[in-house]
PDB file of N, CA and C in Angstrom:
ATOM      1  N   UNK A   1      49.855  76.529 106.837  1.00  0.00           N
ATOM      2  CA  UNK A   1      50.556  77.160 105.740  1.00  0.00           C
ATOM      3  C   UNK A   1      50.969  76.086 104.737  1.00  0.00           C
ATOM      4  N   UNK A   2      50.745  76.090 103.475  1.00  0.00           N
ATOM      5  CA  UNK A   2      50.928  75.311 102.430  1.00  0.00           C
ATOM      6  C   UNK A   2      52.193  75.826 101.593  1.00  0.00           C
ATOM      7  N   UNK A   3      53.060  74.990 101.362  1.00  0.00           N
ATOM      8  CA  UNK A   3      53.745  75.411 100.721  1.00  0.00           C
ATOM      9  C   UNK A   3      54.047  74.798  99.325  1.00  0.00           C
ATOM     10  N   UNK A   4      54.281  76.012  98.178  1.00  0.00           N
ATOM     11  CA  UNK A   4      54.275  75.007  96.948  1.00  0.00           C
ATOM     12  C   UNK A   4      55.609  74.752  96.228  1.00  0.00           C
ATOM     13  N   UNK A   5      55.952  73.667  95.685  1.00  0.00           N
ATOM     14  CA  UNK A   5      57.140  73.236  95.289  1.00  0.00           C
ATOM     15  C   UNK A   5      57.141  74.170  93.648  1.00  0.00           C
ATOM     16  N   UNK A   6      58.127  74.149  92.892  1.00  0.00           N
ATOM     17  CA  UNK A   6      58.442  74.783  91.960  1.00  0.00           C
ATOM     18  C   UNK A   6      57.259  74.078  90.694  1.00  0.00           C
ATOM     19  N   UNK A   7      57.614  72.650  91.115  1.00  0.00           N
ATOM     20  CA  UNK A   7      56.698  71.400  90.143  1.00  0.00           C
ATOM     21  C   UNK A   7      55.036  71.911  90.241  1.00  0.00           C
ATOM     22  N   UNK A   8      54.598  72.154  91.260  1.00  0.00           N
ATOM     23  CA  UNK A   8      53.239  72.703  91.552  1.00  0.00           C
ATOM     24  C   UNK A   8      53.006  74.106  90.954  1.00  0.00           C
ATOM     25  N   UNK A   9      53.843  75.008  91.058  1.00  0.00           N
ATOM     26  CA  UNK A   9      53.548  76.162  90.378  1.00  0.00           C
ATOM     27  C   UNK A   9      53.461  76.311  89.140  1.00  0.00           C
ATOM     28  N   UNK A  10      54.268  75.277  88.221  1.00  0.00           N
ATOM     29  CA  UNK A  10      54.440  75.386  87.057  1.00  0.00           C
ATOM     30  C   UNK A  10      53.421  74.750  85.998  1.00  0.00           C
ATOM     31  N   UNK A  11      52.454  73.833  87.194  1.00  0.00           N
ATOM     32  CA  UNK A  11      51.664  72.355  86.296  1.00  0.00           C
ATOM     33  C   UNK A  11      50.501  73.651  86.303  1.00  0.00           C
ATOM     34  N   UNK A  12      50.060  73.652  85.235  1.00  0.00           N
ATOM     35  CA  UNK A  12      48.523  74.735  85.608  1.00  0.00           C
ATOM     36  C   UNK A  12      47.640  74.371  83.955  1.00  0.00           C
ATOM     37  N   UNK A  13      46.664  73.469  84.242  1.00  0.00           N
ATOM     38  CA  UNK A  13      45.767  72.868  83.285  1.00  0.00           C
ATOM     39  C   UNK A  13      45.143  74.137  82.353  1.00  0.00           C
ATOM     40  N   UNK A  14      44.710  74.418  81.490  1.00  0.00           N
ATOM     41  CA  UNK A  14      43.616  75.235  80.638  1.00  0.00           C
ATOM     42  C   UNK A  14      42.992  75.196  81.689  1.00  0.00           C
ATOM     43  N   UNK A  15      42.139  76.395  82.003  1.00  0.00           N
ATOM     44  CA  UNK A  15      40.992  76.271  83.108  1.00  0.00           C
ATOM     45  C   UNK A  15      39.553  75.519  81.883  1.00  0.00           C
ATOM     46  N   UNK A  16      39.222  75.593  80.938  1.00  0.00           N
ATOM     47  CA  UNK A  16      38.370  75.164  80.124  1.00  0.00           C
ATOM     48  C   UNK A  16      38.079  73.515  80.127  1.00  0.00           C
ATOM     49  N   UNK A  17      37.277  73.100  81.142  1.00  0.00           N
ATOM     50  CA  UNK A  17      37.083  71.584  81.171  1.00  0.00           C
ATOM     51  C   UNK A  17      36.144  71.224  79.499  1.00  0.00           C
ATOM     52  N   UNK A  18      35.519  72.231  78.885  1.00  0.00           N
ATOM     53  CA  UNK A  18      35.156  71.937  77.334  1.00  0.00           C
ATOM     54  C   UNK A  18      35.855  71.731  76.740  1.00  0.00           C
ATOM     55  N   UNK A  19      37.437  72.589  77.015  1.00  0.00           N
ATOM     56  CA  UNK A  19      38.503  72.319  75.850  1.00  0.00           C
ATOM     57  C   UNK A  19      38.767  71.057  75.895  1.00  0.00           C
ATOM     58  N   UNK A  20      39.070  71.245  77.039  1.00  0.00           N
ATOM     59  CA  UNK A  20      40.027  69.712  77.744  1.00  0.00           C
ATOM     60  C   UNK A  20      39.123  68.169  77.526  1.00  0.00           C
ATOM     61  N   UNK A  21      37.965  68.136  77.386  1.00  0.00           N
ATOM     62  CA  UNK A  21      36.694  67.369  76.724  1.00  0.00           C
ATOM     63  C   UNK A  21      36.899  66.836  75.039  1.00  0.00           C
ATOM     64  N   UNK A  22      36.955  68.506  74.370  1.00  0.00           N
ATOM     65  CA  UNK A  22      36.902  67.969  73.207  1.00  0.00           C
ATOM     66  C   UNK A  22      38.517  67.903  72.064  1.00  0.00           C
ATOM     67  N   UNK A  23      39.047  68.088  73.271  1.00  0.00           N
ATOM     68  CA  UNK A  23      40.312  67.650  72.824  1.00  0.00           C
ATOM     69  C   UNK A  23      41.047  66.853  73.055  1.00  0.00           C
ATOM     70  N   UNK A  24      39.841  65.202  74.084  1.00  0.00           N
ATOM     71  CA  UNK A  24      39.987  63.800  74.221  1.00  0.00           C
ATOM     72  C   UNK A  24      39.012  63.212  73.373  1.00  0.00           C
ATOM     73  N   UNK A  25      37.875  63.857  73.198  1.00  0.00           N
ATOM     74  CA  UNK A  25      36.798  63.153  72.313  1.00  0.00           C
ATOM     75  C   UNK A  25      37.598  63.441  70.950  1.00  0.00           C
ATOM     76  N   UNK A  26      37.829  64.214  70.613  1.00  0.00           N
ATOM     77  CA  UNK A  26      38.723  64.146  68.893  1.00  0.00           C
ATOM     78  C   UNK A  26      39.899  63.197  68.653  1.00  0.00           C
ATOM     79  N   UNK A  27      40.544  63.429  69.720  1.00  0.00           N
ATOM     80  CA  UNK A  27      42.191  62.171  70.240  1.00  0.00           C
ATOM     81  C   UNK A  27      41.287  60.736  70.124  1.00  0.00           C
ATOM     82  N   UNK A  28      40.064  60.670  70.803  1.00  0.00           N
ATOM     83  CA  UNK A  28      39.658  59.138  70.565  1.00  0.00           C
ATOM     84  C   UNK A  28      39.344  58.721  69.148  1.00  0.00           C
ATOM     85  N   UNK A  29      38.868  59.683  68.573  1.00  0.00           N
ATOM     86  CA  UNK A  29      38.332  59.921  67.150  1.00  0.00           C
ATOM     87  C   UNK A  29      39.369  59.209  66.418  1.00  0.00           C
ATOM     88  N   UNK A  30      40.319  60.092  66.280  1.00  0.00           N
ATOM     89  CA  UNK A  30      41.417  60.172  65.530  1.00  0.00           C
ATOM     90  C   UNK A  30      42.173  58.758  65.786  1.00  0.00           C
ATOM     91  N   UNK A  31      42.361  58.429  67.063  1.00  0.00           N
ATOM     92  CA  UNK A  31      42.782  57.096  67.865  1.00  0.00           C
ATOM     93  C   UNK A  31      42.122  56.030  66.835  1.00  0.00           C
ATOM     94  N   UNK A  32      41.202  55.860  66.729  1.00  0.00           N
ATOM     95  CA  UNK A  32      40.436  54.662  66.286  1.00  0.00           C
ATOM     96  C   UNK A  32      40.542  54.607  64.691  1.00  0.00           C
ATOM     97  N   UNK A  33      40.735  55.965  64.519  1.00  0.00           N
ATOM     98  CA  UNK A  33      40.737  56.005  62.788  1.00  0.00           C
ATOM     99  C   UNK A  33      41.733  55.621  62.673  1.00  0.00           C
ATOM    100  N   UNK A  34      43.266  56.068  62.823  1.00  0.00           N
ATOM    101  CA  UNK A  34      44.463  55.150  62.618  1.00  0.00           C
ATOM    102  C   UNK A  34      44.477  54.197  63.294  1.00  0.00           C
ATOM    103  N   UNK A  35      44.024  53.371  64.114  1.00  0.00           N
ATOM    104  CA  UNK A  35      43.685  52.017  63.855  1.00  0.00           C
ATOM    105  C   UNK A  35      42.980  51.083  63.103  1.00  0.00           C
ATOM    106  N   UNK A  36      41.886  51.783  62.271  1.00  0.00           N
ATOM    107  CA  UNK A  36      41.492  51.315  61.314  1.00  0.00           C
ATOM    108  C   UNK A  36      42.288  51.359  60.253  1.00  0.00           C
ATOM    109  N   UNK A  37      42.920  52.086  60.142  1.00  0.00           N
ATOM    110  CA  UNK A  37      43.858  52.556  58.701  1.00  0.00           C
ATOM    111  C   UNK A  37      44.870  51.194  58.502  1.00  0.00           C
ATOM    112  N   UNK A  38      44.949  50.280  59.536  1.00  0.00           N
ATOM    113  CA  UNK A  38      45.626  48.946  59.555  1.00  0.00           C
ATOM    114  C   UNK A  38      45.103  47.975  58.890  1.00  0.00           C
ATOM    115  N   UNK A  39      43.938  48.258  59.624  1.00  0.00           N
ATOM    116  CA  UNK A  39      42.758  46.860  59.068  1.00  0.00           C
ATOM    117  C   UNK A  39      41.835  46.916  57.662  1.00  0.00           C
ATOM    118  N   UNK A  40      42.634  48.047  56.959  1.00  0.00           N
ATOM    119  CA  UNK A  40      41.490  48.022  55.985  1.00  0.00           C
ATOM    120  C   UNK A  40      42.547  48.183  54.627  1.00  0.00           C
ATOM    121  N   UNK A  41      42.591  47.746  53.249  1.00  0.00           N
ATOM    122  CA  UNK A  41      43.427  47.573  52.331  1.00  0.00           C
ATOM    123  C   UNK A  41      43.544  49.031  51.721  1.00  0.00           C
ATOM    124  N   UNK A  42      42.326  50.047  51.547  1.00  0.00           N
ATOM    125  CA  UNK A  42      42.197  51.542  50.816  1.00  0.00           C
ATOM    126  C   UNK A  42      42.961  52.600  51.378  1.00  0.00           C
ATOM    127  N   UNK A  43      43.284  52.696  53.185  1.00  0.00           N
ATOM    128  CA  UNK A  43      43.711  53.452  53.977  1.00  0.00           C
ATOM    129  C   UNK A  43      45.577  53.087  54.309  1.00  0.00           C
ATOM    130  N   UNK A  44      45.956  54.324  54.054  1.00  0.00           N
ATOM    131  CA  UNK A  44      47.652  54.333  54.579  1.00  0.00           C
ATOM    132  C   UNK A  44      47.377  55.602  55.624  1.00  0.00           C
ATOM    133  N   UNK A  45      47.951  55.094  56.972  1.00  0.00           N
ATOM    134  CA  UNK A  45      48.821  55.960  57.787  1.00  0.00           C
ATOM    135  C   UNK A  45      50.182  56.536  57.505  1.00  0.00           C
ATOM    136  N   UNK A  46      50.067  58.046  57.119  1.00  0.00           N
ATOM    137  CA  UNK A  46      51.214  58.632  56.974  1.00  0.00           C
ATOM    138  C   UNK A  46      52.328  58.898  57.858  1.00  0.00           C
ATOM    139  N   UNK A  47      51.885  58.719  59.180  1.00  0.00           N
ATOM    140  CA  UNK A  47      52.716  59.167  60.734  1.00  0.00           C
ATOM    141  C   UNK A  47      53.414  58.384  60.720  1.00  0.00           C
ATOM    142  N   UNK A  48      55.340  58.706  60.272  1.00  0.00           N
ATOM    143  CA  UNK A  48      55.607  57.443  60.807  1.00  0.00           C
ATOM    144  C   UNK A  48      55.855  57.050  61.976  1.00  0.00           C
ATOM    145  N   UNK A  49      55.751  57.837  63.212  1.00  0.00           N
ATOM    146  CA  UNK A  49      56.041  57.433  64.570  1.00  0.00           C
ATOM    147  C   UNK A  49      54.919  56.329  64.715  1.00  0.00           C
ATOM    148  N   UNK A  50      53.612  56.594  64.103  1.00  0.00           N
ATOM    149  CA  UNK A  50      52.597  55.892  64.096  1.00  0.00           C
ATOM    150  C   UNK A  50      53.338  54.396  63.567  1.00  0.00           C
ATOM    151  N   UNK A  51      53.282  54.251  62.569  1.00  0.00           N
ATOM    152  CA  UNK A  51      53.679  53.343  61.828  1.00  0.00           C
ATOM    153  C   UNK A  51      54.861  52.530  62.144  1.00  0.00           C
ATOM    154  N   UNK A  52      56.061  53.149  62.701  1.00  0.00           N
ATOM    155  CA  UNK A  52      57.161  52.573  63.424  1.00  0.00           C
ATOM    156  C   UNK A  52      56.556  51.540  64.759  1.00  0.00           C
ATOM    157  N   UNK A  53      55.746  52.563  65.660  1.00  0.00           N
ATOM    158  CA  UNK A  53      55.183  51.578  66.910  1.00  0.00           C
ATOM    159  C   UNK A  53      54.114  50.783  66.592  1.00  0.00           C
ATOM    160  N   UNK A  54      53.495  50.438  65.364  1.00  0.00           N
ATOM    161  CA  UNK A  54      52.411  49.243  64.867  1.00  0.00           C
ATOM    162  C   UNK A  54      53.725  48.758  64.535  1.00  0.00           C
ATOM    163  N   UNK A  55      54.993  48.711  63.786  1.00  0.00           N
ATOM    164  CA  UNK A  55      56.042  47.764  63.235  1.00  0.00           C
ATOM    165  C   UNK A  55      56.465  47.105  64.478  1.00  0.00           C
ATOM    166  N   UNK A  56      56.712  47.559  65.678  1.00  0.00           N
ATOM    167  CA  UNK A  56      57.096  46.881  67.162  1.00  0.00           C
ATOM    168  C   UNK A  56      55.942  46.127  68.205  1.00  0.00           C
ATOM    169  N   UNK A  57      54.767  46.578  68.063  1.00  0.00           N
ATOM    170  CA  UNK A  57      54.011  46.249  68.659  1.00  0.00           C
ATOM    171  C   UNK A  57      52.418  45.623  68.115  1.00  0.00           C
ATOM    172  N   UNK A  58      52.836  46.077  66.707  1.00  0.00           N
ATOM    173  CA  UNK A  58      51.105  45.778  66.237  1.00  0.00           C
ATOM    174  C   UNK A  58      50.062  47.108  66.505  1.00  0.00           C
ATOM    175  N   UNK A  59      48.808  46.600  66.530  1.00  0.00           N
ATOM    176  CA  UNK A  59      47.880  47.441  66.979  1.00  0.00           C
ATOM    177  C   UNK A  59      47.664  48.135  68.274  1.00  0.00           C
ATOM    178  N   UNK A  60      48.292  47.304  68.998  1.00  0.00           N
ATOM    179  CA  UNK A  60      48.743  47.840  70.201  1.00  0.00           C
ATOM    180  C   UNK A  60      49.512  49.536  70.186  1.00  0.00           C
ATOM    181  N   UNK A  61      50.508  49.083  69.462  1.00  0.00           N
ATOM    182  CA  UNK A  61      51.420  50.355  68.743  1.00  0.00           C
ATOM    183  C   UNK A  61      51.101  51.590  68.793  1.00  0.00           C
ATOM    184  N   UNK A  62      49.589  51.743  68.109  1.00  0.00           N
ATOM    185  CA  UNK A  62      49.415  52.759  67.767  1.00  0.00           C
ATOM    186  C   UNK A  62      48.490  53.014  68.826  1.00  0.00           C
ATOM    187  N   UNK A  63      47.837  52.763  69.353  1.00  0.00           N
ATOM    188  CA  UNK A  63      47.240  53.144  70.557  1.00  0.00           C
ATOM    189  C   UNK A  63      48.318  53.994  71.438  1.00  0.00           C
ATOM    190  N   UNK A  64      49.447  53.058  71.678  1.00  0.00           N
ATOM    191  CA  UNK A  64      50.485  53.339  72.759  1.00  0.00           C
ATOM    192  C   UNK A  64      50.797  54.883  71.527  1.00  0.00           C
ATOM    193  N   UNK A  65      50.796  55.181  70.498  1.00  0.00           N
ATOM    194  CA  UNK A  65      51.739  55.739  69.785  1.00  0.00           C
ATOM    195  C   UNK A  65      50.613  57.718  70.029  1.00  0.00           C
ATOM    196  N   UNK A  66      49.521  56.709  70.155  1.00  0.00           N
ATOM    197  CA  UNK A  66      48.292  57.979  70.376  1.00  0.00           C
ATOM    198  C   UNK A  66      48.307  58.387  71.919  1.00  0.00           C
ATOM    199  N   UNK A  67      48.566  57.890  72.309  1.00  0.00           N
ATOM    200  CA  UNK A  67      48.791  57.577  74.061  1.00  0.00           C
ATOM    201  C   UNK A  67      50.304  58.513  74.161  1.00  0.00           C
ATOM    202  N   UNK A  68      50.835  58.205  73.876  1.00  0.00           N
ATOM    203  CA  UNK A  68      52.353  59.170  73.137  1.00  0.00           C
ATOM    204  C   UNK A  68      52.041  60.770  73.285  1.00  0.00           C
ATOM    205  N   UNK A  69      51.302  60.762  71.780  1.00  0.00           N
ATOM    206  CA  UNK A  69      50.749  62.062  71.361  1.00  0.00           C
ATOM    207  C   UNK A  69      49.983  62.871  72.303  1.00  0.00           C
ATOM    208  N   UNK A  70      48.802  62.134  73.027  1.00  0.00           N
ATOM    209  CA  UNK A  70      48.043  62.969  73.537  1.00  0.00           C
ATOM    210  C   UNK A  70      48.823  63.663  75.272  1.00  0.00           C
ATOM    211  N   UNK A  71      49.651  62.441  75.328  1.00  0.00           N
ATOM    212  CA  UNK A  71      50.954  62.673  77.056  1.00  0.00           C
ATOM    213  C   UNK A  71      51.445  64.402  76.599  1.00  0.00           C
ATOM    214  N   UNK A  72      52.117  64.244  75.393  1.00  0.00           N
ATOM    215  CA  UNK A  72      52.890  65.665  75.149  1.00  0.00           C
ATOM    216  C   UNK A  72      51.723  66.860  74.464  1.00  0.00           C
ATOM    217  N   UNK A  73      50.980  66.637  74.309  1.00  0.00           N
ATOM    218  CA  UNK A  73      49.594  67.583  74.523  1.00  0.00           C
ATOM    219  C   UNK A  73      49.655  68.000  75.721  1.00  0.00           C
ATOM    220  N   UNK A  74      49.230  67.429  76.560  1.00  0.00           N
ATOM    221  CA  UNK A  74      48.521  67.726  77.985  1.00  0.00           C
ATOM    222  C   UNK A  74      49.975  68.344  78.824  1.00  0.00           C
ATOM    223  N   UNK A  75      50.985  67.709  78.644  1.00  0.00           N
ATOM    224  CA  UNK A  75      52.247  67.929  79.636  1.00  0.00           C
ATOM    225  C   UNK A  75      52.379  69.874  78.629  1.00  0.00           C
ATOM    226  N   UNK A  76      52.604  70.145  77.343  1.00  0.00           N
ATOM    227  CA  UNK A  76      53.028  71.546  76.867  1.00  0.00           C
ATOM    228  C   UNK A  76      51.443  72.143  77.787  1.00  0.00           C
ATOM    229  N   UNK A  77      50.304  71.715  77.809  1.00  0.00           N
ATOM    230  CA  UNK A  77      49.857  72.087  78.240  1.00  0.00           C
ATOM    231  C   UNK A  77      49.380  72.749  79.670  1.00  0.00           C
ATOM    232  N   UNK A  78      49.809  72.314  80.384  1.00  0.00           N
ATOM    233  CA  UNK A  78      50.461  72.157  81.665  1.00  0.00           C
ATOM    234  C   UNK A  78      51.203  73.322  82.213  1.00  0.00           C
ATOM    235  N   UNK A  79      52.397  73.086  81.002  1.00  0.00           N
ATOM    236  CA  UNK A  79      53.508  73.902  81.677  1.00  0.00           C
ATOM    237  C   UNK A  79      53.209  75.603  81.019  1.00  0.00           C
ATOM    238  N   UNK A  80      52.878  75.584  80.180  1.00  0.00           N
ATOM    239  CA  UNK A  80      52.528  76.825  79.281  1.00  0.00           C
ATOM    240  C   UNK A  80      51.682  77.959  80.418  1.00  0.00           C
ATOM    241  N   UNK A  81      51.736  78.514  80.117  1.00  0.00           N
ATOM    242  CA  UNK A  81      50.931  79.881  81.063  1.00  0.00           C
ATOM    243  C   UNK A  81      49.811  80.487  80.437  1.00  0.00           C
ATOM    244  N   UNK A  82      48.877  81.017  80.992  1.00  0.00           N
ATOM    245  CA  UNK A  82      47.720  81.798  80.648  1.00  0.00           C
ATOM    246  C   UNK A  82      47.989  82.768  79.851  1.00  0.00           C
ATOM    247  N   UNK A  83      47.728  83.112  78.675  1.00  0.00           N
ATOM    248  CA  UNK A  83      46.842  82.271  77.915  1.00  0.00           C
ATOM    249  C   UNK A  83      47.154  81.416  76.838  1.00  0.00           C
ATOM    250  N   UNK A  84      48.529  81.291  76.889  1.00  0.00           N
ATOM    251  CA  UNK A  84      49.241  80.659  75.682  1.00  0.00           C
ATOM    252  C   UNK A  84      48.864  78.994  75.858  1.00  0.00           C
ATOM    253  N   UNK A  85      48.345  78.706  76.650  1.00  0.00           N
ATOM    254  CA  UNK A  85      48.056  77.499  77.182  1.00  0.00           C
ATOM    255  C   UNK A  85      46.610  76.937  76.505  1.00  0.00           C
ATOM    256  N   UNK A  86      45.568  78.111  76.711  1.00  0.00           N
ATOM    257  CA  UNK A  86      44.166  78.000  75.759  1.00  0.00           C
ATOM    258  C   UNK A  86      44.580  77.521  74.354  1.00  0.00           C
ATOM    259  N   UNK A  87      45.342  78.902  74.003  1.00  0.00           N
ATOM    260  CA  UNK A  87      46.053  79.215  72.765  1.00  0.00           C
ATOM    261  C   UNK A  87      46.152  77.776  71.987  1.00  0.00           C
ATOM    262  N   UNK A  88      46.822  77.263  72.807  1.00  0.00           N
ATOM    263  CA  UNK A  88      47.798  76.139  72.446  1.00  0.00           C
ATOM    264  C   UNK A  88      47.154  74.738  72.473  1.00  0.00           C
ATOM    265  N   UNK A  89      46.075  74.524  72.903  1.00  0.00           N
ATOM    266  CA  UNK A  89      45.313  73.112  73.296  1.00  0.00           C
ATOM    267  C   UNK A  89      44.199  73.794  72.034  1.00  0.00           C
ATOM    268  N   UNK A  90      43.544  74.962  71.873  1.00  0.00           N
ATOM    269  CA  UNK A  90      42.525  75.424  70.702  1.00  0.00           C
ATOM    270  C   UNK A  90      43.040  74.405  69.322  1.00  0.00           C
ATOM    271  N   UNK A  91      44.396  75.181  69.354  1.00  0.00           N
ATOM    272  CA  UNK A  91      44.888  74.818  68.033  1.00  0.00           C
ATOM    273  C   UNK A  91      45.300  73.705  67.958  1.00  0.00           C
ATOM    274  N   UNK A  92      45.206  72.932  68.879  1.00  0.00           N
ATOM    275  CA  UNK A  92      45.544  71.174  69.081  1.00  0.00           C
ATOM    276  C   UNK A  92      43.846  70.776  68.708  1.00  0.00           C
ATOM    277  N   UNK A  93      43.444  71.117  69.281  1.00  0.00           N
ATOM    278  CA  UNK A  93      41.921  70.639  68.900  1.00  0.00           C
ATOM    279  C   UNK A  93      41.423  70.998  67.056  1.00  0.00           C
ATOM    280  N   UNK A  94      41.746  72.156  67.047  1.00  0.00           N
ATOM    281  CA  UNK A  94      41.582  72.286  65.508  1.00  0.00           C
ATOM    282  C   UNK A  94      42.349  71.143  64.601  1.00  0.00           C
ATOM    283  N   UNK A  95      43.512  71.082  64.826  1.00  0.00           N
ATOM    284  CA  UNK A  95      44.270  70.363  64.273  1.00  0.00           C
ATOM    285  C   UNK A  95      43.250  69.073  64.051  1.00  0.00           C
ATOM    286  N   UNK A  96      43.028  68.041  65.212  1.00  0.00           N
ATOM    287  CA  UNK A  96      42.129  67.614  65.877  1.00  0.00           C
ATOM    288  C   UNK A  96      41.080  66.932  64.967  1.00  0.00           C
ATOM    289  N   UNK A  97      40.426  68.439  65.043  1.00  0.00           N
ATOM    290  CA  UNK A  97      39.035  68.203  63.956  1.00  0.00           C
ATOM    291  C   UNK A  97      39.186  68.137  62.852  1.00  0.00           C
ATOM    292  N   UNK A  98      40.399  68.794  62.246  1.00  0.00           N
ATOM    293  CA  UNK A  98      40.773  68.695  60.563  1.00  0.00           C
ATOM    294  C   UNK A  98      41.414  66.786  60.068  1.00  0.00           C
ATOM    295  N   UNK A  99      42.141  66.811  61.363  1.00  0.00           N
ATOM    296  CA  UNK A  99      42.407  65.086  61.387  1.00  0.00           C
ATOM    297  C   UNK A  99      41.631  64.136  61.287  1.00  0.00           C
ATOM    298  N   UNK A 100      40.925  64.557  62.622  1.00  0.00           N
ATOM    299  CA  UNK A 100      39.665  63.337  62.467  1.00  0.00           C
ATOM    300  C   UNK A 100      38.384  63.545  61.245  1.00  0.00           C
ATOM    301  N   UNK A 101      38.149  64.335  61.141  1.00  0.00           N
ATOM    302  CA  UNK A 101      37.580  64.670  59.572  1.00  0.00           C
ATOM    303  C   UNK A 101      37.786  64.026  58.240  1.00  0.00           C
ATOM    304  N   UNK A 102      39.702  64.276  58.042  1.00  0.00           N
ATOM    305  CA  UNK A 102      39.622  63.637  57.202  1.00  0.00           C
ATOM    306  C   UNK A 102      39.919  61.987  57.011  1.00  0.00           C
ATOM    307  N   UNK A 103      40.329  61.201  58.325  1.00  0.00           N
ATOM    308  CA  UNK A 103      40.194  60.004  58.439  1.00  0.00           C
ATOM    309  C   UNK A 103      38.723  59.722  58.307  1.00  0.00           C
ATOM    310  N   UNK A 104      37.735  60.343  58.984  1.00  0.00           N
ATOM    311  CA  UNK A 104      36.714  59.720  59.044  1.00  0.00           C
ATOM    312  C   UNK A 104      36.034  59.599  57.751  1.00  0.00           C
ATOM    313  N   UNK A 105      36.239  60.493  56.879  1.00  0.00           N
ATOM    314  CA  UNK A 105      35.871  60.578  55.224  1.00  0.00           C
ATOM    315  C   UNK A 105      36.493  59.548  54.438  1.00  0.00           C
ATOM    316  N   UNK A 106      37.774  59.366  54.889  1.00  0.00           N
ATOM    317  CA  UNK A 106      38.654  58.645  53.937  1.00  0.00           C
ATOM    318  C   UNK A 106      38.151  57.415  54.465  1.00  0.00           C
ATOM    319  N   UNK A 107      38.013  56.358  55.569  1.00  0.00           N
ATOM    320  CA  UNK A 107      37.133  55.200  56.093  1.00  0.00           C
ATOM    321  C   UNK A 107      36.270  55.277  55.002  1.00  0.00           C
ATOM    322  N   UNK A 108      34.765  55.977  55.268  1.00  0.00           N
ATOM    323  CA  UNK A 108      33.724  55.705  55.068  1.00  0.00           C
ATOM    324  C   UNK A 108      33.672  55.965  53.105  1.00  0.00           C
ATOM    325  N   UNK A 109      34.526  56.624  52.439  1.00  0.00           N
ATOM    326  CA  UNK A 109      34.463  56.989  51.368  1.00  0.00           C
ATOM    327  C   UNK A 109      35.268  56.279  50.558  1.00  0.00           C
ATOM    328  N   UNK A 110      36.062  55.664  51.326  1.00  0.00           N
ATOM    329  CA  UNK A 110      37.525  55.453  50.439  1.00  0.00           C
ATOM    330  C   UNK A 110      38.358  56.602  49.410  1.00  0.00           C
ATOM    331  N   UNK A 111      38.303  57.791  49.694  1.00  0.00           N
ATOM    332  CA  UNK A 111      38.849  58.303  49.108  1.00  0.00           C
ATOM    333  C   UNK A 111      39.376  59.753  49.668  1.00  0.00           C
ATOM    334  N   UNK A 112      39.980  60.478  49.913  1.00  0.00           N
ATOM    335  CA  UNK A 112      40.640  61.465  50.252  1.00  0.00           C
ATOM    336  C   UNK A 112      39.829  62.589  50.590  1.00  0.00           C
ATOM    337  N   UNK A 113      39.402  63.539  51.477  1.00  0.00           N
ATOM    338  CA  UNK A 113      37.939  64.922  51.273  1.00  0.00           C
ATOM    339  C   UNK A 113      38.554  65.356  49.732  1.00  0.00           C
ATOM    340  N   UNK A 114      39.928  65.816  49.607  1.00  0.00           N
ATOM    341  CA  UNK A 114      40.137  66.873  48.863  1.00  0.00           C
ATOM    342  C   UNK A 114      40.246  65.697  47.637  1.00  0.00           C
ATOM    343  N   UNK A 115      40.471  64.813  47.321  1.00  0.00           N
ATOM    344  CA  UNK A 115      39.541  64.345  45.920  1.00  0.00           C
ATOM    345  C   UNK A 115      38.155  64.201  45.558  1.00  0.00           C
ATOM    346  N   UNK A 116      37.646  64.028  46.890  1.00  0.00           N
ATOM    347  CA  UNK A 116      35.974  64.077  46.903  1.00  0.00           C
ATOM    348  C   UNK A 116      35.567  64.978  46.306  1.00  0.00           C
ATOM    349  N   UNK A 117      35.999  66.510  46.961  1.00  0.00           N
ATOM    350  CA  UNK A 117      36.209  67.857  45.775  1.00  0.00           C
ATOM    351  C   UNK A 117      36.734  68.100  44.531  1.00  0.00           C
ATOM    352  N   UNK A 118      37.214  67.253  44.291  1.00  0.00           N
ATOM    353  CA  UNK A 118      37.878  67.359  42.895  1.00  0.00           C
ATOM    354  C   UNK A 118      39.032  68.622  43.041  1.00  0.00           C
ATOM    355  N   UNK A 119      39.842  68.776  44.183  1.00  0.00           N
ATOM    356  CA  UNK A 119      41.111  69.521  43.908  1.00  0.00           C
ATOM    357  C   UNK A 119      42.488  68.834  44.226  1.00  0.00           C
TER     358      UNK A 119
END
């Protein structure tokens, strides 16, 4: 007979190992782009939690600061229940892709998507 503690009942992952995939492959994305946003003179990081832990630690910082971010992802995720839990990591991933999108434009372009468009 197994018995489960309160802590065990409550931890319950997205069953979606795709979600849970591309909502570390975007976190790495995004990870690397605000670390570039240091090393390059055209790019500002707006986050200041971001920006506070590069002021204490350097580049290090923001790793630890993404490392941060993605802990309280996974932990709301966790505790949240079916299906608010999908719900809730989807729209982390969207977020996600709209982030890493527009870092990755602003790197390679130097310039903003939505000036690229002209709005």
């Amino acid at each position: 007979m197994a018995v489960a503690t309160p802590l065990t009942r409550r931890l319950d992952p997205p069953a979606s190992i795709e979600l849970r995939v591309a909502f570390f492959i975007l976190w790495s994305i995004d990870t690397v782009a605000a670390t570039l946003f240091f090393l390059v003179p055209y790019a500002t990081e707006l986050n200041p939690v971001t920006v506070f832990f590069y002021g204490l630690f350097g580049l290090p910082g923001v790793v630890l600061a993404a490392v941060c971010y993605a802990g309280v992802v996974v932990v709301i995720g966790h505790v949240l229940s079916e299906p608010l839990d999908v719900r809730f990591v989807v729209s982390v991933v969207l977020l996600y892709v709209v982030f890493a999108a527009n870092n990755i434009v602003l790197l390679l372009a130097r310039e903003p998507p939505h000036e690229l468009l002209g709005l």
